[in-house]
N, C-alpha and C. Protein backbone atom coordinates (compact mmCIF):
# COMPACT_ATOMS: atom_id res chain seq x y z
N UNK A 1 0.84 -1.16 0.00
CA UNK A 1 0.00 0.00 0.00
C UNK A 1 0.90 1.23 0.00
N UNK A 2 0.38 2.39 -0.53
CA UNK A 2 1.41 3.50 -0.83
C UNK A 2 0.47 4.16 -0.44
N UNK A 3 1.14 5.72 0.02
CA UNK A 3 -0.07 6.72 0.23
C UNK A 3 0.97 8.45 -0.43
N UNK A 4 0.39 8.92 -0.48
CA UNK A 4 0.46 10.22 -1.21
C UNK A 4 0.53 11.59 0.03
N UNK A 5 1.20 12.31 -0.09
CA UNK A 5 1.08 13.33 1.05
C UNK A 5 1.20 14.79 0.38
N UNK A 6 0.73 15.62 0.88
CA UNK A 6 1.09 16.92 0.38
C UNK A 6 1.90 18.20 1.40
N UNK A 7 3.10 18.33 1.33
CA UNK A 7 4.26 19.24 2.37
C UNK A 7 4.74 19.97 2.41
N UNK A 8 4.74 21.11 3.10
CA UNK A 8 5.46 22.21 2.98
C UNK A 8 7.05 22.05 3.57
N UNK A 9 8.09 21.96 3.05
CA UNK A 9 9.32 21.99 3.91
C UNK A 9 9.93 23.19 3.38
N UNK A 10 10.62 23.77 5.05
CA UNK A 10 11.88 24.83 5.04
C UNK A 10 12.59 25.05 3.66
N UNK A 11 12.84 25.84 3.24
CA UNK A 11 13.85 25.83 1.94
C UNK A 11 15.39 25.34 2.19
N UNK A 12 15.29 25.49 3.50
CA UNK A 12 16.89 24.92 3.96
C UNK A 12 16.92 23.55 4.26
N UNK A 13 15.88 22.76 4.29
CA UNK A 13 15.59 21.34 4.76
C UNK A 13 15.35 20.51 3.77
N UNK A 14 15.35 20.82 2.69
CA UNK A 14 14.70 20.10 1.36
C UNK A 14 15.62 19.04 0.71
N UNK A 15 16.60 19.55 1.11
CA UNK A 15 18.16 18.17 0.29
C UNK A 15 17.69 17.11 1.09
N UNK A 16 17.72 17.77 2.78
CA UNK A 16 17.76 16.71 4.05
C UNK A 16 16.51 15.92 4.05
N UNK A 17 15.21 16.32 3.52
CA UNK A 17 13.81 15.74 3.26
C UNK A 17 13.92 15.24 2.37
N UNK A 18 14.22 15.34 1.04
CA UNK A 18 14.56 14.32 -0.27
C UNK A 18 15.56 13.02 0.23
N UNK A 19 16.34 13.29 0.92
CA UNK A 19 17.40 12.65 1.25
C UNK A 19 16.89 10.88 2.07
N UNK A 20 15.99 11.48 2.94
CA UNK A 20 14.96 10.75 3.80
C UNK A 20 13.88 9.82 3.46
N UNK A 21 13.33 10.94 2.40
CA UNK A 21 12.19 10.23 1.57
C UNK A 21 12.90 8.73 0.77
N UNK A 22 13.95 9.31 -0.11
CA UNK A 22 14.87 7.85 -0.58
C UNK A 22 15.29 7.37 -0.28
N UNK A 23 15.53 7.40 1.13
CA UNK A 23 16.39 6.32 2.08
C UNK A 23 15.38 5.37 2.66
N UNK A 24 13.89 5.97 2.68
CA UNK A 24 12.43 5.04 3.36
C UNK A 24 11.90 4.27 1.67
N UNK A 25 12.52 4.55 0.52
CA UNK A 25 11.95 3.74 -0.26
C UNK A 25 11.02 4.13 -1.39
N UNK A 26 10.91 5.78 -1.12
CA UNK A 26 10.16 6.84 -1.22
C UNK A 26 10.00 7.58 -2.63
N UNK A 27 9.27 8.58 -2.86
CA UNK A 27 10.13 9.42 -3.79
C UNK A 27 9.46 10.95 -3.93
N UNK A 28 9.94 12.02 -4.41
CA UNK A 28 9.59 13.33 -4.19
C UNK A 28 9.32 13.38 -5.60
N UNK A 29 7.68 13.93 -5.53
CA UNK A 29 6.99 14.63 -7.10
C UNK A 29 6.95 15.87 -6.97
N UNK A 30 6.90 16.57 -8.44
CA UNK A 30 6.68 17.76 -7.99
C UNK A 30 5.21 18.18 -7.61
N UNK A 31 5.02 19.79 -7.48
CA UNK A 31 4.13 20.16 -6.67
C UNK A 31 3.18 19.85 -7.98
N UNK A 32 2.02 19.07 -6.81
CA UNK A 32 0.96 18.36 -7.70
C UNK A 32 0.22 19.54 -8.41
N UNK A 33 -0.35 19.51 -9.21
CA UNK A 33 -0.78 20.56 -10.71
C UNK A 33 -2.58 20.67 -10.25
N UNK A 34 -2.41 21.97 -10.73
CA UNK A 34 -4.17 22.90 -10.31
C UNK A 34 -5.14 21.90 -10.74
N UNK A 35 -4.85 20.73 -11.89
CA UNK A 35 -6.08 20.21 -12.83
C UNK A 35 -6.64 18.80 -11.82
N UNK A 36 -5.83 18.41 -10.32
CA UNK A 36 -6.51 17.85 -9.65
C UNK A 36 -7.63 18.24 -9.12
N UNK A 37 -7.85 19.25 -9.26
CA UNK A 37 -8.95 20.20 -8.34
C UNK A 37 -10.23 20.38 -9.25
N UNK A 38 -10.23 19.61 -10.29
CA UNK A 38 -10.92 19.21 -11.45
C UNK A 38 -12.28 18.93 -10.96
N UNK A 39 -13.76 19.18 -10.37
CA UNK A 39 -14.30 17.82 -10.04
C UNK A 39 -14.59 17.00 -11.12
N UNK A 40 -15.52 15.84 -10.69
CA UNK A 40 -15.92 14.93 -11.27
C UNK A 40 -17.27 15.45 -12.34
N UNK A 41 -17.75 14.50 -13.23
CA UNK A 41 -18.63 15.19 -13.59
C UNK A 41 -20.23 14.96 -12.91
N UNK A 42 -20.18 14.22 -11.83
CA UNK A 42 -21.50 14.48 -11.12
C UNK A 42 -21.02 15.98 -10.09
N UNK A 43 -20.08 15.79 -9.73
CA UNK A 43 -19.67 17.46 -9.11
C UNK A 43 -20.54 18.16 -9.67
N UNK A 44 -19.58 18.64 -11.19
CA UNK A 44 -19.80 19.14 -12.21
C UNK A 44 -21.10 19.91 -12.92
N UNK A 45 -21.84 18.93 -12.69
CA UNK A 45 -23.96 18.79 -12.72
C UNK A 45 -24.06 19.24 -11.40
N UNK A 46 -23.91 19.29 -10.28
CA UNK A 46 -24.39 19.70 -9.34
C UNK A 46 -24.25 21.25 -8.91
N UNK A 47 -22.80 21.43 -9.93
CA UNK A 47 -22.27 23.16 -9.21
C UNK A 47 -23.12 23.71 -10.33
N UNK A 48 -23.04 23.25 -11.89
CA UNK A 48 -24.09 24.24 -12.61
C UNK A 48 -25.69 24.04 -12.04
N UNK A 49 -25.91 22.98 -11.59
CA UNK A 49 -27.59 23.08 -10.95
C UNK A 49 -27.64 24.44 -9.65
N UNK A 50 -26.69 24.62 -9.21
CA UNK A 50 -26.63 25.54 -7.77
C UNK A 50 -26.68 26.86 -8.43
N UNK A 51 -25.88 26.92 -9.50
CA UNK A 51 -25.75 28.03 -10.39
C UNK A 51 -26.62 28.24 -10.62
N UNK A 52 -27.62 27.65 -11.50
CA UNK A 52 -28.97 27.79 -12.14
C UNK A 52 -30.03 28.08 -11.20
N UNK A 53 -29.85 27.42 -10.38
CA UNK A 53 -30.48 27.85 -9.07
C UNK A 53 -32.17 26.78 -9.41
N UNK A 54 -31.36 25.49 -9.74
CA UNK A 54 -32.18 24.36 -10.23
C UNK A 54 -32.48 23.81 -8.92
N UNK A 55 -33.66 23.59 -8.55
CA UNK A 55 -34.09 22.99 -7.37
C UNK A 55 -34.16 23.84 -5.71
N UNK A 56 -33.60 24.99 -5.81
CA UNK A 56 -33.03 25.81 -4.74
C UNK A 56 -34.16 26.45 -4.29
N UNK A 57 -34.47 26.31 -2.95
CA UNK A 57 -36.01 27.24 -2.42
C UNK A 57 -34.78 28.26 -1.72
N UNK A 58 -35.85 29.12 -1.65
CA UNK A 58 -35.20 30.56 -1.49
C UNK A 58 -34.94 30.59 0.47
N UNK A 59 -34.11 31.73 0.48
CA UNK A 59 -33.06 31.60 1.90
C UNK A 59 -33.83 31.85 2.94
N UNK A 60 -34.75 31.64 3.55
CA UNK A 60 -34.95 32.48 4.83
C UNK A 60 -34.50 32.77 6.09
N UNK A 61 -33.45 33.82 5.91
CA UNK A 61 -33.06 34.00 7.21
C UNK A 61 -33.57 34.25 8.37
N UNK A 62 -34.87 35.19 8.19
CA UNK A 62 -35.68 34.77 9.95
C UNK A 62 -35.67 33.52 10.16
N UNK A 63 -36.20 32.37 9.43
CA UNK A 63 -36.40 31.21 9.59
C UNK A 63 -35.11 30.59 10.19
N UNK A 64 -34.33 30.88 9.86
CA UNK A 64 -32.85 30.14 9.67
C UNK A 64 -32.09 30.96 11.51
N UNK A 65 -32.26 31.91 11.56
CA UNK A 65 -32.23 32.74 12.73
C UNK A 65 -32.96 32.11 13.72
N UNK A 66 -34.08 31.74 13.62
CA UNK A 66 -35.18 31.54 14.87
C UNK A 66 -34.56 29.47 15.03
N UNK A 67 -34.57 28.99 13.90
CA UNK A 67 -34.00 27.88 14.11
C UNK A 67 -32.96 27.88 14.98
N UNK A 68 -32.08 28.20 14.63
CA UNK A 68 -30.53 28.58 15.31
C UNK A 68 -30.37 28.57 17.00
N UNK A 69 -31.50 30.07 17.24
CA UNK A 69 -32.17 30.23 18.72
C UNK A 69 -32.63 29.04 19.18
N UNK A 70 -33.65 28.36 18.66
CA UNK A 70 -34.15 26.88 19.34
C UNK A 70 -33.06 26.25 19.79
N UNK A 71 -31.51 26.04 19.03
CA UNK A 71 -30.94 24.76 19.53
C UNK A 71 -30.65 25.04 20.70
């Protein structure tokens, strides 16, 4: 099993963190790319339905206020 991590290291620590990573068996990618952040395409249908404002009853904040108070 392998797992994936995402890390910020020191700029002065980075030889010594690469160094580590290949000594556990490891290996350093670069910084993973914006197009993971992709969703899926049921995402996809769901953010243009929110957009469209497909299915969406309207906000009521008294309602949403007085709820709030009850808990």
């Amino acid at each position: 099993m392998s797992y994936e991590y995402t890390v910020s290291i020191p700029a002065g620590k980075r030889a010594q963190f690469r160094a580590m990573v290949k000594q556990l068996g490891g290996r350093v990618m670069p910084k993973a790319e914006e197009s993971r952040d992709i969703p899926n395409e049921e995402t996809a249908q769901a953010l243009r339905e929110v957009k469209e404002g497909i299915g969406l009853e309207p906000f009521n904040l008294e309602e949403f206020s007085a709820y709030v108070a009850a808990l």
